[in-house]
Each structure stands twice: as C-alpha cells, then as structure tokens.
N, C-alpha and C. Protein backbone atom coordinates (compact mmCIF):
# COMPACT_ATOMS: atom_id res chain seq x y z
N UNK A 1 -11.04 16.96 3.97
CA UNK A 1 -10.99 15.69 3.27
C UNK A 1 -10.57 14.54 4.20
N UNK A 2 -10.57 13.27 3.47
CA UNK A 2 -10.13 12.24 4.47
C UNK A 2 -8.82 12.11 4.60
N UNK A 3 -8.28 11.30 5.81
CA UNK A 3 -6.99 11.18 6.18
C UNK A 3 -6.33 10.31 5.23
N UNK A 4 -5.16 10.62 4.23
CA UNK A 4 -4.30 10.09 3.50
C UNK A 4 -3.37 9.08 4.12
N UNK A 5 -3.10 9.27 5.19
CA UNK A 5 -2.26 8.16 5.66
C UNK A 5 -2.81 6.88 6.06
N UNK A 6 -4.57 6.85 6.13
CA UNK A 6 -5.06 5.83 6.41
C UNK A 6 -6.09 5.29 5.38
N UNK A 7 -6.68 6.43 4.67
CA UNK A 7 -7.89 6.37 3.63
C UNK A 7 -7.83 6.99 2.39
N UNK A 8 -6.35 6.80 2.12
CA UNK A 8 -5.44 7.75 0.67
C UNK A 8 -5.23 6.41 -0.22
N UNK A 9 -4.98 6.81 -1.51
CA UNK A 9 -4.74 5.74 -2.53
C UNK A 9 -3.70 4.93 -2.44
N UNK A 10 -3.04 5.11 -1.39
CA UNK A 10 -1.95 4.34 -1.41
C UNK A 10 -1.81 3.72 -0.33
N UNK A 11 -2.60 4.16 0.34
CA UNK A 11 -2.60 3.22 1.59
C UNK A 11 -3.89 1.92 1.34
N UNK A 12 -4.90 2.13 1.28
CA UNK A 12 -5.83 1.20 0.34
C UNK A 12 -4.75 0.30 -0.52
N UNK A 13 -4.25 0.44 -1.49
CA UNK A 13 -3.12 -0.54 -2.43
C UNK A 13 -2.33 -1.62 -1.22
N UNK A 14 -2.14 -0.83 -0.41
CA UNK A 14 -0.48 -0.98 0.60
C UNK A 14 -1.54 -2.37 1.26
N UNK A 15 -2.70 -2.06 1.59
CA UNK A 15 -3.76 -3.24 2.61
C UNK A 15 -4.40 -4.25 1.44
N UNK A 16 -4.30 -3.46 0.31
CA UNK A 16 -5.19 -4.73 -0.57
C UNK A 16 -3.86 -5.54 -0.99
N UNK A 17 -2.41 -5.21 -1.00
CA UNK A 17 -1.25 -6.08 -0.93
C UNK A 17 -1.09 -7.04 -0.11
N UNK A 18 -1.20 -6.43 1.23
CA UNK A 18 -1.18 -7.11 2.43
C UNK A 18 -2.52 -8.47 2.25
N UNK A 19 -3.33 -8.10 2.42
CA UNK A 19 -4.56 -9.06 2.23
C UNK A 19 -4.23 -10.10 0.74
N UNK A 20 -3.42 -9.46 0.02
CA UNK A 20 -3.19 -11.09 -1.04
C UNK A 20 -2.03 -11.59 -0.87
N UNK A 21 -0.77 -11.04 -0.43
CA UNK A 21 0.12 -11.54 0.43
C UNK A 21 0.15 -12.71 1.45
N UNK A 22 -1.04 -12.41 2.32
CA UNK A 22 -1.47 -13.49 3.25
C UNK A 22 -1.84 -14.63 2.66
N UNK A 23 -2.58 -14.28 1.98
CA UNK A 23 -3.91 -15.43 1.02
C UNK A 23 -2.04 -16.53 0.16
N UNK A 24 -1.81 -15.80 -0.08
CA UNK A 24 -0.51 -16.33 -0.89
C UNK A 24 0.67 -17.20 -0.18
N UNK A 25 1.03 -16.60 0.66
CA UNK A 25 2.09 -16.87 2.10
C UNK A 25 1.18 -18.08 2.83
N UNK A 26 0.32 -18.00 3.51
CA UNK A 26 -0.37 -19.15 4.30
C UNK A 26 -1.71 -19.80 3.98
N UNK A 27 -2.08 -19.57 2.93
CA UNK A 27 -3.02 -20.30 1.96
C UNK A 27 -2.54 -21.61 2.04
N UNK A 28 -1.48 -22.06 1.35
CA UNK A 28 -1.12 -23.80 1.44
C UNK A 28 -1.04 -23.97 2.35
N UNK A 29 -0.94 -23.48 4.04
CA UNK A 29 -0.59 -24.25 4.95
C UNK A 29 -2.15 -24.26 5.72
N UNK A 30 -2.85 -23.51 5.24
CA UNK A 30 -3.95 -23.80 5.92
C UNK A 30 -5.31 -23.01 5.37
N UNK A 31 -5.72 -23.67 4.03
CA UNK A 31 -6.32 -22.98 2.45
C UNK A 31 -7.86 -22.57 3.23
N UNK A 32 -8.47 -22.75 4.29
CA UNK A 32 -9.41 -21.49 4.55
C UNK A 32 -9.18 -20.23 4.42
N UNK A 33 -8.10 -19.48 4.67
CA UNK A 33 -7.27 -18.44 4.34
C UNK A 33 -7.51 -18.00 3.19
N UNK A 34 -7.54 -18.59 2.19
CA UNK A 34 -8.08 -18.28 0.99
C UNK A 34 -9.29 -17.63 0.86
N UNK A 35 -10.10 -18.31 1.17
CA UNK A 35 -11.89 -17.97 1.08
C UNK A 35 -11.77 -16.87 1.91
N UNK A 36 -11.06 -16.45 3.12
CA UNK A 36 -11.34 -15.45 3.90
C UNK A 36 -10.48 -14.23 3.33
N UNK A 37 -9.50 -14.62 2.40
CA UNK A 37 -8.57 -13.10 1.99
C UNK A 37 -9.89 -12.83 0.28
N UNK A 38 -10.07 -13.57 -0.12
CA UNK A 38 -11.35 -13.45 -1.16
C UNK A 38 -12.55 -13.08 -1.29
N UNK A 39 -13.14 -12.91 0.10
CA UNK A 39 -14.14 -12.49 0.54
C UNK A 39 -13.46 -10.85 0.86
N UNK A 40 -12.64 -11.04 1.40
CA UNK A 40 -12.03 -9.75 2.13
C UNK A 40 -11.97 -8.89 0.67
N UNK A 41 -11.04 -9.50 -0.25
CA UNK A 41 -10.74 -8.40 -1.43
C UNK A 41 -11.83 -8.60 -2.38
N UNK A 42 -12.79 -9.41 -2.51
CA UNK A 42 -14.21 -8.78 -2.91
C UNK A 42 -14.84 -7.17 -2.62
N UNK A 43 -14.97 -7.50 -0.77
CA UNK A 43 -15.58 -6.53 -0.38
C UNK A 43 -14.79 -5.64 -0.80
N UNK A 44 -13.59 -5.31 -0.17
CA UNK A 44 -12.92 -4.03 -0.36
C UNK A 44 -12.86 -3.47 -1.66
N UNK A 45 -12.85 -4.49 -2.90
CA UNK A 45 -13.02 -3.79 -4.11
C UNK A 45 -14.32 -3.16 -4.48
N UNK A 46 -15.51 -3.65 -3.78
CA UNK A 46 -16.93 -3.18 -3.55
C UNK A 46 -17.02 -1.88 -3.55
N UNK A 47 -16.38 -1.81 -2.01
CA UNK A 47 -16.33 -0.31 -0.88
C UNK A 47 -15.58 0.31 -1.88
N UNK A 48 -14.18 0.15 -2.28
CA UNK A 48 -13.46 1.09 -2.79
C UNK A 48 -13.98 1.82 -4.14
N UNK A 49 -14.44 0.95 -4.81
CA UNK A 49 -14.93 1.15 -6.07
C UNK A 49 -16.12 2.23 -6.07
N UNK A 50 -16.70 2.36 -4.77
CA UNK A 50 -17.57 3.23 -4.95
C UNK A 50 -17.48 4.15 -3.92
N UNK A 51 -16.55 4.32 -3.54
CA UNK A 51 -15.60 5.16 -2.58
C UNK A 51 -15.56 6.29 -3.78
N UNK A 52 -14.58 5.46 -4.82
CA UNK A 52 -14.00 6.18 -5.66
C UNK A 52 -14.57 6.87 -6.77
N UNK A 53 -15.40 6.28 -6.78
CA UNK A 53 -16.16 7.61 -7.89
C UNK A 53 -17.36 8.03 -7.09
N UNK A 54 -18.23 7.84 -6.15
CA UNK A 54 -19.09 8.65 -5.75
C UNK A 54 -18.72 9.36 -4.48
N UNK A 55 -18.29 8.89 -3.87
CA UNK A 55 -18.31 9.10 -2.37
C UNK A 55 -16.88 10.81 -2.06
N UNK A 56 -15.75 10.22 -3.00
CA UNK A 56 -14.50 10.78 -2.52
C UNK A 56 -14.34 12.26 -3.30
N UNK A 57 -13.04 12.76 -3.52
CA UNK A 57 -12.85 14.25 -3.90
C UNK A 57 -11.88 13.81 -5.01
N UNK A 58 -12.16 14.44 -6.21
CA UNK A 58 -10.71 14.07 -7.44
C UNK A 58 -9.77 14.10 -6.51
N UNK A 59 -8.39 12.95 -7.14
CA UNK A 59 -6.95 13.06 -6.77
C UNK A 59 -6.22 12.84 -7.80
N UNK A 60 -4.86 13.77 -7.70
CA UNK A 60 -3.96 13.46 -9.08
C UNK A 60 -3.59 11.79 -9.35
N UNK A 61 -3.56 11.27 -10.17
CA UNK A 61 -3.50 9.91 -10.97
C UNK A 61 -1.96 9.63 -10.27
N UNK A 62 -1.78 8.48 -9.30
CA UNK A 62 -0.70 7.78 -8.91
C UNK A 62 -0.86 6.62 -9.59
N UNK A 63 -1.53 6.37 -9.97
CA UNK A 63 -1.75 5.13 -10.10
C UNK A 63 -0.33 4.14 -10.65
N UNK A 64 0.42 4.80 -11.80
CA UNK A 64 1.71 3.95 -11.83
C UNK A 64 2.53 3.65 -11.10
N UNK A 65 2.85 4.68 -10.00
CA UNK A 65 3.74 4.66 -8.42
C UNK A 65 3.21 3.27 -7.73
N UNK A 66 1.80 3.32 -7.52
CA UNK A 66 1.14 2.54 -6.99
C UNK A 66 0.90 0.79 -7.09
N UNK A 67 0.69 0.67 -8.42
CA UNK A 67 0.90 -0.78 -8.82
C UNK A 67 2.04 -1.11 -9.07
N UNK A 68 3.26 -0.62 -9.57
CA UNK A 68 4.66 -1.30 -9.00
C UNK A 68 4.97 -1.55 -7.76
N UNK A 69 4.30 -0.14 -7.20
CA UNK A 69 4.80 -0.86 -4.79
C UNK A 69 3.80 -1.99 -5.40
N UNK A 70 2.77 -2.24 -6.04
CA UNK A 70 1.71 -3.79 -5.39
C UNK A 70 2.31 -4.49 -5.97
N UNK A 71 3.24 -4.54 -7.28
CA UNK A 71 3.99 -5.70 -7.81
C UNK A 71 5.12 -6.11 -6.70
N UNK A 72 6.17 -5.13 -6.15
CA UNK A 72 6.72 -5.43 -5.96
C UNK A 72 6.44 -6.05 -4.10
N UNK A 73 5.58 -5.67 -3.45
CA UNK A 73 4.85 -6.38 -2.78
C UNK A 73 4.49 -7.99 -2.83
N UNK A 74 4.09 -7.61 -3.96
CA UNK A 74 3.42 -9.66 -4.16
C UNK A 74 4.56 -10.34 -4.82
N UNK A 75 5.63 -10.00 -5.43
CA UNK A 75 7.08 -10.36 -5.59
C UNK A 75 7.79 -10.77 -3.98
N UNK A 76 7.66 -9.68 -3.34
CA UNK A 76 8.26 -9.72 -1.74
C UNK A 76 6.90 -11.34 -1.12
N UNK A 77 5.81 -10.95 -1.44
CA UNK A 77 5.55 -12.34 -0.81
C UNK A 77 5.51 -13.37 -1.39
N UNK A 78 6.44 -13.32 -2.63
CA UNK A 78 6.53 -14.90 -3.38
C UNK A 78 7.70 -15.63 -2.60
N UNK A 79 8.73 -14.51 -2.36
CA UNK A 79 10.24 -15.00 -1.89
C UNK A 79 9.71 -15.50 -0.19
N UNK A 80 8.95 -14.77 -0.17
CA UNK A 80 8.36 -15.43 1.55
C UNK A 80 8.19 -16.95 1.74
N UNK A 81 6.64 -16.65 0.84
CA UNK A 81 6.36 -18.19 0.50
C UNK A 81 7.40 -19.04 0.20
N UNK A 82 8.14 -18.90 -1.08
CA UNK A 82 9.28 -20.00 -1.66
C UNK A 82 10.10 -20.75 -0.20
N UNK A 83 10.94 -19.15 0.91
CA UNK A 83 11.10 -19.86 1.98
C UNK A 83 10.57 -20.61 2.80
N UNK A 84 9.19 -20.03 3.15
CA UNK A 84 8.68 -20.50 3.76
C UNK A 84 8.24 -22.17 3.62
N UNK A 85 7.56 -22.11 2.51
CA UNK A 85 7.86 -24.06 1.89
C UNK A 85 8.68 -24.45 1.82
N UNK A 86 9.94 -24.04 1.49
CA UNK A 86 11.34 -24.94 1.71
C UNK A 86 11.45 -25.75 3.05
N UNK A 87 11.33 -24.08 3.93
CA UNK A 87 11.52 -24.89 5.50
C UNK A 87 10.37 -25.44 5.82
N UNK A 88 9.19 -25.26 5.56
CA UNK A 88 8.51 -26.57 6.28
C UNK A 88 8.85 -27.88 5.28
N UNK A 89 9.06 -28.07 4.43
CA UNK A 89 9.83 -29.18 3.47
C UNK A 89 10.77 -29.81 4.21
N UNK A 90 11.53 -28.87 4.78
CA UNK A 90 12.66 -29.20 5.36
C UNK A 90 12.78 -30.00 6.59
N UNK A 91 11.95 -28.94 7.74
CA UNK A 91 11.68 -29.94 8.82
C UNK A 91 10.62 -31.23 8.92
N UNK A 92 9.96 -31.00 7.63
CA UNK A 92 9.05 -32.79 7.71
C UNK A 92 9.98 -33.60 6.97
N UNK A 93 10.60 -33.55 6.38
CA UNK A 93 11.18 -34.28 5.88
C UNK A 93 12.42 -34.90 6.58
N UNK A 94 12.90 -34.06 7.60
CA UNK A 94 14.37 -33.91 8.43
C UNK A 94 15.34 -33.97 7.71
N UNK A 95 15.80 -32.64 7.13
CA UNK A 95 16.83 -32.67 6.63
C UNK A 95 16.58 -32.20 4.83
N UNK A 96 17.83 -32.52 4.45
CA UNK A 96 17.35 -31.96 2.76
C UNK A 96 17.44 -32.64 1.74
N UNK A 97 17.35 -33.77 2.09
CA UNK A 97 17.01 -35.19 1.28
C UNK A 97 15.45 -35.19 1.14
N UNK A 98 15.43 -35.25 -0.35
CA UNK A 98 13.97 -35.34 -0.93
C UNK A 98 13.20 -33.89 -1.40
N UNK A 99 11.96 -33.34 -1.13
CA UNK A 99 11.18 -32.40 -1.51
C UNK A 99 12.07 -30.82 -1.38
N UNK A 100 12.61 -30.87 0.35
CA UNK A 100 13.78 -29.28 0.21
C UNK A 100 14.49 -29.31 -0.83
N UNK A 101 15.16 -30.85 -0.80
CA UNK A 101 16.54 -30.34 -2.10
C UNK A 101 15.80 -29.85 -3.22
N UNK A 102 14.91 -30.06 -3.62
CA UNK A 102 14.01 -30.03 -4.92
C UNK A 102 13.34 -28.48 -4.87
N UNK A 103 13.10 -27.99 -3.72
CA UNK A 103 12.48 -26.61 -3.68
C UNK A 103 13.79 -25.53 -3.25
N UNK A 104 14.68 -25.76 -3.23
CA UNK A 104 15.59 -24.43 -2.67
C UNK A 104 16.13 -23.82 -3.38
N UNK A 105 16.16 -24.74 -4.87
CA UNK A 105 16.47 -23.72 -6.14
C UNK A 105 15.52 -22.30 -6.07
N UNK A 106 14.45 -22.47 -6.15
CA UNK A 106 13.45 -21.51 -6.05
C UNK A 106 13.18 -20.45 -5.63
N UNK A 107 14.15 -20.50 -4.15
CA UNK A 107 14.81 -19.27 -4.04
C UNK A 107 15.65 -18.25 -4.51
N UNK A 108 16.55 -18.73 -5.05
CA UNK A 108 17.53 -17.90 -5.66
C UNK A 108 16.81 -17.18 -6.89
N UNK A 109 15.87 -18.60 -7.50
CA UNK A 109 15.35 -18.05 -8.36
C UNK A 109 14.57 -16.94 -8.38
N UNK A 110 13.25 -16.64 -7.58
CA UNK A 110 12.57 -15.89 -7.03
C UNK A 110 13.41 -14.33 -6.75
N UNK A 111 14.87 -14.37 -6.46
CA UNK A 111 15.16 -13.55 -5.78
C UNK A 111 16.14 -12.68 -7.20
N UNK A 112 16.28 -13.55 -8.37
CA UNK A 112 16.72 -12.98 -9.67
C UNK A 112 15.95 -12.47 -10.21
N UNK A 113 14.66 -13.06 -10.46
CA UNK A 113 13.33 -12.30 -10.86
C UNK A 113 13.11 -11.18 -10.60
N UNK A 114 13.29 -11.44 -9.22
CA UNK A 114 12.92 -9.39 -8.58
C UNK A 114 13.93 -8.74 -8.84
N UNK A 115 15.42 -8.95 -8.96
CA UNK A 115 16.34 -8.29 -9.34
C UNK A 115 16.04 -7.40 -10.64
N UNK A 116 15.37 -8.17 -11.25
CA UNK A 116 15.15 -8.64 -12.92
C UNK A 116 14.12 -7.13 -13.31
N UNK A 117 12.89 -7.50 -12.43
CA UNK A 117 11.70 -6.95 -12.04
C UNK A 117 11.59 -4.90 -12.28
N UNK A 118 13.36 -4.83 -10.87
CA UNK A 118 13.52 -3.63 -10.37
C UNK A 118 14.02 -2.72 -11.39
N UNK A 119 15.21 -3.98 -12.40
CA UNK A 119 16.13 -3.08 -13.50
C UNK A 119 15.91 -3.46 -15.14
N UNK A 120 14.89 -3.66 -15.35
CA UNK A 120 14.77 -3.79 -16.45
C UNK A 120 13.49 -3.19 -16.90
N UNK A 121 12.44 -3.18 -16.01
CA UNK A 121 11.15 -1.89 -16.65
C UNK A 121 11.39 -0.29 -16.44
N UNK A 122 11.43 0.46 -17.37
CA UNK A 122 11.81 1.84 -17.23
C UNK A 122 10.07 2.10 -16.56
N UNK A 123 9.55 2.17 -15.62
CA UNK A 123 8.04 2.92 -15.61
C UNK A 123 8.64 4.46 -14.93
N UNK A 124 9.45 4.45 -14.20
CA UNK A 124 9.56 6.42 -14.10
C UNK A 124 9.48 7.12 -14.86
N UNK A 125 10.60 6.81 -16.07
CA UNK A 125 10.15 7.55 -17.39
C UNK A 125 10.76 7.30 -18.33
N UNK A 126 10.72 7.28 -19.71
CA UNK A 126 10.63 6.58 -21.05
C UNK A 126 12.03 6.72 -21.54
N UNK A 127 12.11 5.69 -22.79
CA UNK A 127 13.67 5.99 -22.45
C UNK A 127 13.57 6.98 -23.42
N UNK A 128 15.37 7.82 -23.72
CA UNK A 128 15.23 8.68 -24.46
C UNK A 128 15.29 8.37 -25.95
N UNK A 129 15.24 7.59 -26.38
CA UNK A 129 14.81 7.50 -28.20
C UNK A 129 13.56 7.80 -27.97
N UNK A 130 12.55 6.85 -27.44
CA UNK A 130 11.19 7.34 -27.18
C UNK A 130 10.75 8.87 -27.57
N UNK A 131 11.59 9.56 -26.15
CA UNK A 131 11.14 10.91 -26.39
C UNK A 131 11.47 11.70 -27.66
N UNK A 132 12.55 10.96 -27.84
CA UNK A 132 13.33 11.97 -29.54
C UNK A 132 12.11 11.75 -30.68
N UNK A 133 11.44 10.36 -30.47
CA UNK A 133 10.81 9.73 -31.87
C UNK A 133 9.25 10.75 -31.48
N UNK A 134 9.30 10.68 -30.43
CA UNK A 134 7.56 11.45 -30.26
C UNK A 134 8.04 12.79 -30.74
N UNK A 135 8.97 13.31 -30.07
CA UNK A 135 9.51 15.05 -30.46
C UNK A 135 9.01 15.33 -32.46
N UNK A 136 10.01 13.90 -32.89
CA UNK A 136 9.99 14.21 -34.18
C UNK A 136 8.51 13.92 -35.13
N UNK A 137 7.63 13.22 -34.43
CA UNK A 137 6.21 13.21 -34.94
C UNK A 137 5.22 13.91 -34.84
N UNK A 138 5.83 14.46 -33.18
CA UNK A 138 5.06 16.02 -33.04
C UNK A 138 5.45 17.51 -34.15
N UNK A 139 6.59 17.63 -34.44
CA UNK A 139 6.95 18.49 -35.04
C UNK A 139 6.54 18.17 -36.62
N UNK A 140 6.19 17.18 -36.79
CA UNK A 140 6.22 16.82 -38.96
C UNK A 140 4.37 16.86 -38.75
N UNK A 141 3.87 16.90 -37.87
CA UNK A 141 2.23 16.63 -37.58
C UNK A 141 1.98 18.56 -37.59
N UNK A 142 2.70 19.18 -37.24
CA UNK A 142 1.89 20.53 -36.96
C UNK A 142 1.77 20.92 -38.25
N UNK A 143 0.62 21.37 -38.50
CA UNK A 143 -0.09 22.55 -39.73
C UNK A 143 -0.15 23.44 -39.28
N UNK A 144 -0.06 24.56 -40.38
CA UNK A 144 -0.69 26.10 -40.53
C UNK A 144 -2.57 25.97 -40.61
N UNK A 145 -2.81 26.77 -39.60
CA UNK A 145 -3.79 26.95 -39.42
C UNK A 145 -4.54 27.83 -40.29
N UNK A 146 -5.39 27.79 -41.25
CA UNK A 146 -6.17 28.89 -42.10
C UNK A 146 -7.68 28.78 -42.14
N UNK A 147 -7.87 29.93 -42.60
CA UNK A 147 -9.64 30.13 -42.75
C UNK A 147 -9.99 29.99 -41.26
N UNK A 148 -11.64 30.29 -41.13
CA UNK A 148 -11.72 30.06 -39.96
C UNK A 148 -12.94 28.98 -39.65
N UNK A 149 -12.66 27.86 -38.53
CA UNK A 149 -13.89 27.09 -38.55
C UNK A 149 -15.23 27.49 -38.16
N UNK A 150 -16.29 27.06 -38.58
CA UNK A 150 -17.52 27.35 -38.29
C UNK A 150 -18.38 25.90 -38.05
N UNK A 151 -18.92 25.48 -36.73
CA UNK A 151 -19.68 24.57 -36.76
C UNK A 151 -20.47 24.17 -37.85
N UNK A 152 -21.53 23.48 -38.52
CA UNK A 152 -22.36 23.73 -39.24
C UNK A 152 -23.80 23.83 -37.84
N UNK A 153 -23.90 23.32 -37.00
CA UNK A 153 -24.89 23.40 -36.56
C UNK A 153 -24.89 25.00 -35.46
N UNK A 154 -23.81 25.53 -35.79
CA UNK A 154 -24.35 27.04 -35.45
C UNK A 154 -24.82 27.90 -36.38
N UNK A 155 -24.58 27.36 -37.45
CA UNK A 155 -24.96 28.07 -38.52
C UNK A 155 -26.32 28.19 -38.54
N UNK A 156 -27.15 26.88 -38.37
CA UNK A 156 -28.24 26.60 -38.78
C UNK A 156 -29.10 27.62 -37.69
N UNK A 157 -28.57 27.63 -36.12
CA UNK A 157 -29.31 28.29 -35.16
C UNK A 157 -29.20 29.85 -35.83
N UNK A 158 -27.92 30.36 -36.34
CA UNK A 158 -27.69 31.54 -36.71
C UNK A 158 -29.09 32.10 -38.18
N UNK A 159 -29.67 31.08 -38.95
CA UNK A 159 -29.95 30.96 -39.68
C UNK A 159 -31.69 30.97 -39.37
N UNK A 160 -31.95 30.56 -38.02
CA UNK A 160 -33.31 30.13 -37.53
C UNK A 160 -33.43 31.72 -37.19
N UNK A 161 -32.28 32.23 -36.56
CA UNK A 161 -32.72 34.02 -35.92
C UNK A 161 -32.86 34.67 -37.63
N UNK A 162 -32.26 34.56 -38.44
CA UNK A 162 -32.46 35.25 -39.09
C UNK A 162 -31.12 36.00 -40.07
N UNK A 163 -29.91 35.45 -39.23
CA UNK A 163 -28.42 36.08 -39.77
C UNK A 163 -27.82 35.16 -40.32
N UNK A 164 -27.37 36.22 -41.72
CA UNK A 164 -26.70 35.54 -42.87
C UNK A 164 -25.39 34.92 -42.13
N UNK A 165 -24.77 34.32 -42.83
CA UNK A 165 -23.04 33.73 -43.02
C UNK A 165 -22.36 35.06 -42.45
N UNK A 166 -22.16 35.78 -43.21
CA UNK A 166 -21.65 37.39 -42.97
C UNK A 166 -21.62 38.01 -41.92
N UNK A 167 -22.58 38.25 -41.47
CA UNK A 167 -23.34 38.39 -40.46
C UNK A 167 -22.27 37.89 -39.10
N UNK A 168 -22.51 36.40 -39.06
CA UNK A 168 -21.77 35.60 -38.15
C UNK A 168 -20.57 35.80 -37.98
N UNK A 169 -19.98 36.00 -39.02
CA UNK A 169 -18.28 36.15 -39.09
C UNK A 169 -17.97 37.68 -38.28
N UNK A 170 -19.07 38.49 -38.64
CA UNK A 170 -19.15 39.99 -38.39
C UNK A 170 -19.32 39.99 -36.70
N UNK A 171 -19.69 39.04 -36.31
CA UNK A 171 -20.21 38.93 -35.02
C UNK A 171 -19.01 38.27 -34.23
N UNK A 172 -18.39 37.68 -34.80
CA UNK A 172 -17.51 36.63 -33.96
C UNK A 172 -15.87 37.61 -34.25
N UNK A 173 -15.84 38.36 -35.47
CA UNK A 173 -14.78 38.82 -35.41
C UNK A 173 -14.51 41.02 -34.62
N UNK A 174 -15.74 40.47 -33.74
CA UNK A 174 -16.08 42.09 -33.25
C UNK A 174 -15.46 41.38 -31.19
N UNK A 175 -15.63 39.87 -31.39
CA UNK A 175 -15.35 39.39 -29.61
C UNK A 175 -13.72 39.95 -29.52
C-alpha cells in the first residue's frame, strides 16, 4: 500500500491545513495568495476525491481525530494572523496609537476561543448521561422474537418450482 506518513489520511488533512493557513495568514498582505491557495485546494480536493474512492484501499474512519487537528490548525492560524496584523499595524503606524490599539484586543481574544474550543466539545467520547439514556432505549426497544420470517418473494420462487409453504419450512428447518 501507499506510504502513510506522506499519502495517509492524515497527512493529506495536515497539507490541506497548511495550504488554508497560508491563504489566511498572508492573503491580506499580499491577496494573490489567495487565488493560488484556491486553485491549490481545488485541485487537491479533485485528486483526493478520487484518490479516495477509486484509486486507494478501504481505511478505518479517522475522520473525527482528523477534522479537530484541521480545526484546531486553522484556530492556530487565526492567532497567527491576529498577531501578525497587530504588528504590521503597529510598525506603520509607529507605535500603538490608532489601528494596533484597536486590534490587540483580538488577541487575547482569539487565544480564549481556543481555550474555549479545546474544553468544552466532548468529541473523544460522549458524556455519560448520553450513554446511560442510549443503554436505557436500547434495553425497553428489545422484543421476543417469534414465528419465523419468510420473504414473500421467496415464496413465490418456491412456488414457481413447485413447493408448498410446508415444504419450505421443511427445507429451511433440516439447514
């Protein structure tokens, strides 16, 4: 199979982060960047997309592991950016009179969010009322199983050879 550390599902995520990271981070300072990280994650969603269902081998479902590293990725390049505009704010302006003073809140802010981000979504795993309330809907949902099912459309094939109802049951309860 192919190499996971370079052509695995998580490394693909880890570069399609990187590539909107950029687009995000140095887009305002110089917005061709844009068109070129857009073109970029076009294609790659192209390639990948058909990577992934024709080309590749089943893999177990990461997928939740996976889009939190990309959240918390494009979180990591918001706090970039936020600095990053402060200080160029900062040095055109000389000093922190005007547009910095006005953007440096933004940091802190940015940096509560992700706090926010890390401890407040359970995605590892559910909390436990959750599991108690499913436990108890699974258990009031089970029936006794009786009689036995019979398609109707085997019947009909059973019926084209020539064998009764009886017959069938006689047949299925001899496996």
């Amino acid at each position: 199979p192919e190499d996971q550390d370079y052509y695995g599902i998580g490394a693909r995520s880890a570069r399609m982060t990187i590539t909107m990271a950029i687009g995000i981070v140095f887009g305002t300072l110089s917005p061709p960047i844009w068109l070129l990280c857009a073109l970029s994650l076009g294609m790659k969603r192209i390639v990948f997309g058909y990577l992934l269902v024709f080309a590749e081998n089943r893999k177990p479902d990461l997928g939740g592991v996976f889009w939190v590293f990309q959240l918390w990725g494009i979180w990591t390049a918001c706090l970039i950016y936020t600095v990053l505009m402060t200080s160029v704010l900062y040095f055109r302006s000389e000093g922190w009179n005007g547009p910095a003073m006005i953007t440096a809140p933004a940091v802190p802010y940015v940096i509560w969010i992700m706090r926010r981000f890390t401890r407040s979504f359970l995605w590892e795993r559910p909390p436990f009322n959750e599991i108690v309330k499913d436990l108890e809907v699974s258990s009031r949902e089970r029936q006794e199983m009786t009689g036995q099912y019979v398609q109707p459309e085997m019947l009909e094939d059973w019926a084209a050879v020539g064998a009764t109802r009886s017959e069938f049951g006689a047949t299925r309860s001899r496996r």
